[in-house]
C-alpha atoms as a PDB file:
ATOM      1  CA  UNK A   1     -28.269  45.715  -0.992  1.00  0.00           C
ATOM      2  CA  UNK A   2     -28.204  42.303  -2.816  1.00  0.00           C
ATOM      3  CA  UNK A   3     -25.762  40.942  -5.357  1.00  0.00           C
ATOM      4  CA  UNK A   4     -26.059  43.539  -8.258  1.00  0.00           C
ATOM      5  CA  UNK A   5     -25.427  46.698  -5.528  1.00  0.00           C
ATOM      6  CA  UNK A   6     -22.519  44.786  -4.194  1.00  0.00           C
ATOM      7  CA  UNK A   7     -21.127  44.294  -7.700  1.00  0.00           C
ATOM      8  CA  UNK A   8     -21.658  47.682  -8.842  1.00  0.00           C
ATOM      9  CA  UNK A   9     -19.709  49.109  -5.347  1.00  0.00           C
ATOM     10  CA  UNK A  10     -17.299  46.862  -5.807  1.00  0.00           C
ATOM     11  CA  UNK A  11     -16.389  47.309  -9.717  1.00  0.00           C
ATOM     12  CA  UNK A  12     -16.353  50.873  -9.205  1.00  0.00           C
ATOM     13  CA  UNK A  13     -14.045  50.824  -5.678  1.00  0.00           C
ATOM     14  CA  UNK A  14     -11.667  48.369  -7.548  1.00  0.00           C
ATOM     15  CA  UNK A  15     -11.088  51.537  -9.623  1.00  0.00           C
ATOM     16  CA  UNK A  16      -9.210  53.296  -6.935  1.00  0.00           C
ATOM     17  CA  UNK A  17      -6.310  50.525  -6.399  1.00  0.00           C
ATOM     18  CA  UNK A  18      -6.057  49.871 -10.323  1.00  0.00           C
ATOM     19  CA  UNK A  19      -5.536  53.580 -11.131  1.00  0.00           C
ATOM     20  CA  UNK A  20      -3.582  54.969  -8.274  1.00  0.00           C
ATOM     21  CA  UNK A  21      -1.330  51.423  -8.236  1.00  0.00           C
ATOM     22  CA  UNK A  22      -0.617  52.717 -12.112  1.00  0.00           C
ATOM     23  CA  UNK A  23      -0.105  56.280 -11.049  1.00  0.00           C
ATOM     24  CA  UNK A  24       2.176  54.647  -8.139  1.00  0.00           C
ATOM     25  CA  UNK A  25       4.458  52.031 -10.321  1.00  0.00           C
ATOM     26  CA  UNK A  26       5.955  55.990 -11.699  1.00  0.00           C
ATOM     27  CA  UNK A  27       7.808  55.480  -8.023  1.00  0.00           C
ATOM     28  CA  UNK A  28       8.878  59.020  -6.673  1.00  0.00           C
ATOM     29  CA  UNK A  29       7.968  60.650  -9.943  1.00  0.00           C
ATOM     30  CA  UNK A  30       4.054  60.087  -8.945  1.00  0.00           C
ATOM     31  CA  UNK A  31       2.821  63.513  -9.040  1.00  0.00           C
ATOM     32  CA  UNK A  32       1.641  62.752  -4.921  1.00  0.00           C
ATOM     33  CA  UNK A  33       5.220  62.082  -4.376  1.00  0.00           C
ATOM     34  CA  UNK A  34       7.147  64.178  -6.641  1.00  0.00           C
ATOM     35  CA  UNK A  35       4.991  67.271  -5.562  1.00  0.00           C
ATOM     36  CA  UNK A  36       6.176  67.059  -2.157  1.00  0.00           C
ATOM     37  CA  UNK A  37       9.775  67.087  -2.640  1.00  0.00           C
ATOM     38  CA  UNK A  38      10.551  63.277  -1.350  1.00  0.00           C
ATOM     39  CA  UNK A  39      13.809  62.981  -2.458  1.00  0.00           C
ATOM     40  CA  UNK A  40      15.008  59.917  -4.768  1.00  0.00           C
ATOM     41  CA  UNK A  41      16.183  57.663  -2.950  1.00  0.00           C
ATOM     42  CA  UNK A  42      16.117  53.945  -4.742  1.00  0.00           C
ATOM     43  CA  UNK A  43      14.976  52.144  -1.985  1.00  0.00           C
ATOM     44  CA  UNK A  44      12.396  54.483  -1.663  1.00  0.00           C
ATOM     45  CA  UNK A  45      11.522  54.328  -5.474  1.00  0.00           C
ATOM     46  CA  UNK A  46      11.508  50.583  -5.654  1.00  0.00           C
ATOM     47  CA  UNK A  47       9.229  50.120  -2.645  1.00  0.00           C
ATOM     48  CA  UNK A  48       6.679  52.576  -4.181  1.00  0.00           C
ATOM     49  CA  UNK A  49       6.903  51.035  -7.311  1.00  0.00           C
ATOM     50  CA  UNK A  50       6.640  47.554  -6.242  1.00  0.00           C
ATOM     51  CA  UNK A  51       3.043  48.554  -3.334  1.00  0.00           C
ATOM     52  CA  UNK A  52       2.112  50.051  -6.389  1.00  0.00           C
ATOM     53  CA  UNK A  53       2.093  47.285  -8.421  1.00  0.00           C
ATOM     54  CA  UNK A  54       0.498  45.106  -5.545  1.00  0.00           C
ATOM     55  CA  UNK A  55      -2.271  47.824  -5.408  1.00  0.00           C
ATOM     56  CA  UNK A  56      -2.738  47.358  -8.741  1.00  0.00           C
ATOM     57  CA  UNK A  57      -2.770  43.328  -8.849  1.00  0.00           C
ATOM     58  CA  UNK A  58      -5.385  43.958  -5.874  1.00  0.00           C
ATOM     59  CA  UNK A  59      -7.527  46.145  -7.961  1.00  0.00           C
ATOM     60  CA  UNK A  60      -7.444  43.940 -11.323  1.00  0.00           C
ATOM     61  CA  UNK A  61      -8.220  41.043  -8.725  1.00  0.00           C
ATOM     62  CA  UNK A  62     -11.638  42.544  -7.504  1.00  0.00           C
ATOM     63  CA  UNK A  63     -12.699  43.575 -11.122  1.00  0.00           C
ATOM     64  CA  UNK A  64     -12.300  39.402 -11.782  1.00  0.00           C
ATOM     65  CA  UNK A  65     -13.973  37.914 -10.016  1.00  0.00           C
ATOM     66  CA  UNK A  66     -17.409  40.627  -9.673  1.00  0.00           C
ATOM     67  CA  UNK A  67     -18.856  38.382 -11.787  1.00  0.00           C
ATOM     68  CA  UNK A  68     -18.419  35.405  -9.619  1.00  0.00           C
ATOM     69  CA  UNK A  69     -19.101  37.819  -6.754  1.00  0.00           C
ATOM     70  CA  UNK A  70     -21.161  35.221  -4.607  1.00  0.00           C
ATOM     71  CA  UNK A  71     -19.557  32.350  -5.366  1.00  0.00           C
ATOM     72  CA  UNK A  72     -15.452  33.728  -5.006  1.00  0.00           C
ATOM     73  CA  UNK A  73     -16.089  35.035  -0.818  1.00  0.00           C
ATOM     74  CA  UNK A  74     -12.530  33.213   0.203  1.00  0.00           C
ATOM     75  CA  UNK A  75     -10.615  35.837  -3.092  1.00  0.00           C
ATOM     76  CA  UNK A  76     -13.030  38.457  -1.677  1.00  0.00           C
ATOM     77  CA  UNK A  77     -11.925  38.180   1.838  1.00  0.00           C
ATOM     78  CA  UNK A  78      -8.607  37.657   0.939  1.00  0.00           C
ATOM     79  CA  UNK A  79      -8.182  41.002  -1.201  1.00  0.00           C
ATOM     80  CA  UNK A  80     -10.575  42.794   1.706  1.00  0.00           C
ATOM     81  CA  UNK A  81      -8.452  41.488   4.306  1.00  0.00           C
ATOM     82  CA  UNK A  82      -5.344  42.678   2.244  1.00  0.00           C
ATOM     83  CA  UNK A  83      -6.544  46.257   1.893  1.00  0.00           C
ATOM     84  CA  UNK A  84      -7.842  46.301   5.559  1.00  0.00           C
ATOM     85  CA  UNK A  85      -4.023  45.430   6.407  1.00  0.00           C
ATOM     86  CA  UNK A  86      -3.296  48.241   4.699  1.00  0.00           C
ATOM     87  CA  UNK A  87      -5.366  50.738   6.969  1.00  0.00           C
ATOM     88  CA  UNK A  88      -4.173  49.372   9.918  1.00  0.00           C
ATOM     89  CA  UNK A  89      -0.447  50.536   8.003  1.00  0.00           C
ATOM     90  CA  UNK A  90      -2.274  53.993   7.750  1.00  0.00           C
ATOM     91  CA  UNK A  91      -3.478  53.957  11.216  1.00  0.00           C
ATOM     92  CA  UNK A  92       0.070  53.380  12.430  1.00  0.00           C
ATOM     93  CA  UNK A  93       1.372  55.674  10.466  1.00  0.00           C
ATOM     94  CA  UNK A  94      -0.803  58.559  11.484  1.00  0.00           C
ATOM     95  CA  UNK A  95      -0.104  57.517  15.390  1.00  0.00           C
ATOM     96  CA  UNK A  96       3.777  57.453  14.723  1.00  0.00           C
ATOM     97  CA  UNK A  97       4.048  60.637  12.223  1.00  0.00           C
ATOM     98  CA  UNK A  98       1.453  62.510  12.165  1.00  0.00           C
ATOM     99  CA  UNK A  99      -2.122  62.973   9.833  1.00  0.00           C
ATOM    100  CA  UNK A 100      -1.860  62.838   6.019  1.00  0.00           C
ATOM    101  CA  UNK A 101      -3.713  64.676   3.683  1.00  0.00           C
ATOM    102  CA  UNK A 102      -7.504  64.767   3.969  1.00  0.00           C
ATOM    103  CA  UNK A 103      -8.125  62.100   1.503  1.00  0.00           C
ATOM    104  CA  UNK A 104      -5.409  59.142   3.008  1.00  0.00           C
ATOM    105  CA  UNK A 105      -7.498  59.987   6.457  1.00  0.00           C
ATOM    106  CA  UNK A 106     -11.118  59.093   4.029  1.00  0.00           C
ATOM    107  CA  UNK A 107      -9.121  56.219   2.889  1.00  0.00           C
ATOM    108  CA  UNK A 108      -8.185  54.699   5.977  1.00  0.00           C
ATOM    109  CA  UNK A 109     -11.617  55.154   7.001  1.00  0.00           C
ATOM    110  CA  UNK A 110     -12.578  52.939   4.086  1.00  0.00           C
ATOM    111  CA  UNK A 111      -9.765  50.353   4.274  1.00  0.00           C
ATOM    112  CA  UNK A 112     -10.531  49.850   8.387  1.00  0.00           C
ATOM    113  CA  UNK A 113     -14.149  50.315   8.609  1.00  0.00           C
ATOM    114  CA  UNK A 114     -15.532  49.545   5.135  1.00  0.00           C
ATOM    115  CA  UNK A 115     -13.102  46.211   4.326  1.00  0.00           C
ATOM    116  CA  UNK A 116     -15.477  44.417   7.359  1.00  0.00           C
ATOM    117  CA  UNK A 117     -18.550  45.853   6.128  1.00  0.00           C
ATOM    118  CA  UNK A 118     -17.784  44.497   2.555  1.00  0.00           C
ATOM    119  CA  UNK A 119     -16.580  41.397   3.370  1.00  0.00           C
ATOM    120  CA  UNK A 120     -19.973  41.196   5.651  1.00  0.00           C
ATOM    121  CA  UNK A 121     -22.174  41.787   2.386  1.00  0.00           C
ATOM    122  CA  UNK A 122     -20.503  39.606   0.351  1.00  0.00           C
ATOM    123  CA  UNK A 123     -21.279  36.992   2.890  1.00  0.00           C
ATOM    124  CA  UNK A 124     -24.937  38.230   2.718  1.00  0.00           C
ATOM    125  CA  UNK A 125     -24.794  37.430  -0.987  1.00  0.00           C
ATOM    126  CA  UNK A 126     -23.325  34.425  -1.177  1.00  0.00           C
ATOM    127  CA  UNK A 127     -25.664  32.834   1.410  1.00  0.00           C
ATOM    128  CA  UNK A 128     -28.970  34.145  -0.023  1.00  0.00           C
ATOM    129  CA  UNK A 129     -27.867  33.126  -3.160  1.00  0.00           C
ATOM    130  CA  UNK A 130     -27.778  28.870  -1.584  1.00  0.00           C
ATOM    131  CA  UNK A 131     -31.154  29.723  -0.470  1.00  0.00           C
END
């Protein structure tokens, strides 16, 4: 689990904020959105449209610096800390409303529980790469 496996998981989970922050920036009209009938509303829109962009910036921000992956741990735990915000945003809204579809519930899982972890290995890399 050294520096190549953590740039490899990495690169590839940046993926998921740089393509669903596009698919997110379409505001209501994203097909998650517009499938379940949310109505509108501009507020509405221009929130989605501006998280989406965020998620985005987030995702372009962890496929920088992967090559610098050891050597960039205060971006990393920034942009980990960010997402992990997020899931605790999930978590709230799961207490308050009520469950979201199947995959949100495997995404909180990953912004909560995995955000740590990463920012854990990254640490593990950076230091055996001083040694």
């Amino acid at each position: 689990m050294g520096r190549r496996a953590l740039q490899i998981a990495t690169a590839l989970l940046a993926l998921v904020p740089i393509l669903t922050g596009i698919i997110t920036m379409l505001g209501v009209s994203d097909p998650l959105y517009a499938s379940s009938g949310v109505p509108a509303l501009p507020v509405l829109d221009s929130n989605l449209r501006f998280f989406g962009g965020v998620w985005l910036g987030l995702g372009l921000a962890l496929i920088w610096l992967v090559p610098r992956i050891e050597s960039e741990g205060v971006l990393f735990r920034v942009v980990w800390g960010g997402i992990f915000l997020g899931g605790i945003g999930r978590l709230l809204s799961m207490l308050m409303v009520g469950l979201p579809p199947l995959p949100f519930v495997g995404f909180t899982a990953l912004e909560v529980i995995g955000a740590p972890l990463f920012v854990y290995w990254q640490h593990l890399v950076a230091k055996a790469g001083r040694k």
